[in-house]
Each structure stands twice: as structure tokens, then as C-alpha cells.
Protein backbone atom coordinates (compact mmCIF):
# COMPACT_ATOMS: atom_id res chain seq x y z
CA UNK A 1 107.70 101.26 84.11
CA UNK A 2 104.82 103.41 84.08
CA UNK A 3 104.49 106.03 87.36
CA UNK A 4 102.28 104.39 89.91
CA UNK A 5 99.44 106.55 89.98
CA UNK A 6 98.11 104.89 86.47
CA UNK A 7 98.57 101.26 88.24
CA UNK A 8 95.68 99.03 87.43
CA UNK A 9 93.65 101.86 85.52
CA UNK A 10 91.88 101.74 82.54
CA UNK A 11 92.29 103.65 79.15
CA UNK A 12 92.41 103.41 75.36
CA UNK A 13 95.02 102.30 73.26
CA UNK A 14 95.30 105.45 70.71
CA UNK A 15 98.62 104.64 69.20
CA UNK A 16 100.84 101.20 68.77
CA UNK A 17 104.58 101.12 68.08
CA UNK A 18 106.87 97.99 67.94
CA UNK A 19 107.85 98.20 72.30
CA UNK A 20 104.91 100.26 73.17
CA UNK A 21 101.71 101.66 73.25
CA UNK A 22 100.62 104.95 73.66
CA UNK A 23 97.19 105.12 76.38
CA UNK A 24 94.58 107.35 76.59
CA UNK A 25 93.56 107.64 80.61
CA UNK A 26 91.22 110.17 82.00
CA UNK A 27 92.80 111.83 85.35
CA UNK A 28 90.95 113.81 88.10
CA UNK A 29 92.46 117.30 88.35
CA UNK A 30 90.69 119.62 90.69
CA UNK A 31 86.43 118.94 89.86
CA UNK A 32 87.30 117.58 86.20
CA UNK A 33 88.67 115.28 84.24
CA UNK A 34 91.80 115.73 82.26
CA UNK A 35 92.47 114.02 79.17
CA UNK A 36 96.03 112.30 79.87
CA UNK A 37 98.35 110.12 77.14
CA UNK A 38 100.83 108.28 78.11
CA UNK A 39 103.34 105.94 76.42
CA UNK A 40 103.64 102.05 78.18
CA UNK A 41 105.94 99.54 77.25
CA UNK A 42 103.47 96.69 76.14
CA UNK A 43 104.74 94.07 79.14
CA UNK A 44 102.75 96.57 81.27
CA UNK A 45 99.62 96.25 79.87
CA UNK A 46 97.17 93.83 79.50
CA UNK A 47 93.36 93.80 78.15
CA UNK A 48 90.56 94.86 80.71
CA UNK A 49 88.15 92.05 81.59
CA UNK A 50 85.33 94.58 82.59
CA UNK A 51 83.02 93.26 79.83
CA UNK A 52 83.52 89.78 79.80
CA UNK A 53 80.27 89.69 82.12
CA UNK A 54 78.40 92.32 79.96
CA UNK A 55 78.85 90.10 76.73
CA UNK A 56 78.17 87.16 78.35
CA UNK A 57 74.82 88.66 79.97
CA UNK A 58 73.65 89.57 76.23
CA UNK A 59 74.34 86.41 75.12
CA UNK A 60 72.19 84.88 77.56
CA UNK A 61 69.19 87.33 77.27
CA UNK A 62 69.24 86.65 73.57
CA UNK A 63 68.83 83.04 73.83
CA UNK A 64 66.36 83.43 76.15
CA UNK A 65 64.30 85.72 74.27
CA UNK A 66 64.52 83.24 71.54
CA UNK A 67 63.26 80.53 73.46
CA UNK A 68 60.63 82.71 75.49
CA UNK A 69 59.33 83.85 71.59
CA UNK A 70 59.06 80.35 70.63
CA UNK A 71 56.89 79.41 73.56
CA UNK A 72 54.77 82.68 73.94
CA UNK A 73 55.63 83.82 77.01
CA UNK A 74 56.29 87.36 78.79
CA UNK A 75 60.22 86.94 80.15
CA UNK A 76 61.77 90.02 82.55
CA UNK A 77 65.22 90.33 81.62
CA UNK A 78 66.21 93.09 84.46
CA UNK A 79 68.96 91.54 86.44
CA UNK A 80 67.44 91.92 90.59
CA UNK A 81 69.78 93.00 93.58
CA UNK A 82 70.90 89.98 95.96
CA UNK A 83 68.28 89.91 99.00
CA UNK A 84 68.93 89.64 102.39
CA UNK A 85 70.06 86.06 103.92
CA UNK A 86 67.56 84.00 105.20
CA UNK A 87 67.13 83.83 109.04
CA UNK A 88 68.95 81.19 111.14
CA UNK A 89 69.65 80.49 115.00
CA UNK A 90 73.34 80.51 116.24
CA UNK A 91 73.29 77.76 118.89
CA UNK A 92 76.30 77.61 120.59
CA UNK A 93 77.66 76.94 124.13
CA UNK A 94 76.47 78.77 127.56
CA UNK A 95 78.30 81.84 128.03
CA UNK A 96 81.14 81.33 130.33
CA UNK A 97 82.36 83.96 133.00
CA UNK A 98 85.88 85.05 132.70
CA UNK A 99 87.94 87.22 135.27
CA UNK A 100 91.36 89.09 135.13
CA UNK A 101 94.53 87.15 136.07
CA UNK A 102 95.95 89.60 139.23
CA UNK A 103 99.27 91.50 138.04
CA UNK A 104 102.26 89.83 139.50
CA UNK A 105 105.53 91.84 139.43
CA UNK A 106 107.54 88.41 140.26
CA UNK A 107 109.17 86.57 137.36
């Protein structure tokens, strides 16, 4: 099994063999980064999911440039940070006065 500071990160596969494949990671050394390969036994390794969102995204923005071409109109593609919640009331009960139970030394 790989050494645990290259748990869960990201790299390139650079070379394949039959039980392995050799990974292409970037490491922080110092203020740079340092080019590291190492080889992984292919049950430790599995494809990154970081684009799956990106693709999809494109996909989307195509079609809807298509259909905003077909109609005429101006369409903003930029995706917008989340705002803040709306406001709400908390209702809740009256507050309620609480005291400390005296120490007693007495079991």
C-alpha cells in the first residue's frame, strides 16, 4: 500500500504495467512543488470525479446557447455565488431561569 501522505491525492497516470501503475503527484517541498512518481498497485487507485461537474456544466451551457440562439435572446452563462438566507423569526419558549444544584459531599 502506498505511504499515507499520497492518500486521497490526485496525479497522472504516466506508466501502466499488468499489477500497477506508475503516478505522477506534485508534492510541496519547502515554497515549491516537486515533481514526485510513484508506483501503486491498481486496487489503490481509482479515477478522480473532479470534472464530472465541469463536463456536465458545458453540456448544459451548450444547450442553452442553442436554444437562447434559436429564440434571439442575450443568455449570461456565469455561474453566481449562493446569497445569503432569507430572514426568519425563531419563536420559541420564554426563557427559563436555572440555578446551581448546592454541592453535597453525602452519597
Amino acid at each position: 500500500m502506498p505511504y499515507k501522505v499520497y492518500n486521497g491525492k490526485t496525479g497522472v497516470v504516466y506508466n501502466v504495467t499488468k499489477s500497477s501503475v506508475g503516478v505522477l503527484l506534485y508534492k510541496v517541498v519547502g515554497n515549491r512543488y516537486m515533481e514526485k512518481r510513484i508506483n501503486v498497485r491498481i486496487e489503490h487507485v481509482k479515477h478522480s470525479r473532479s470534472r464530472e461537474d465541469f463536463i456536465k456544466r458545458v453540456k448544459l451551457n451548450a444547450e442553452k446557447k442553442r436554444q437562447a440562439k434559436e429564440q434571439g435572446v442575450h443568455l449570461h452563462l456565469k455561474r453566481q455565488p449562493v446569497g445569503p438566507r432569507e430572514a426568519h423569526t425563531v419563536e420559541g419558549s420564554a426563557p427559563e431561569t436555572i440555578t446551581p444544584i448546592p454541592y453535597d459531599t453525602h452519597i
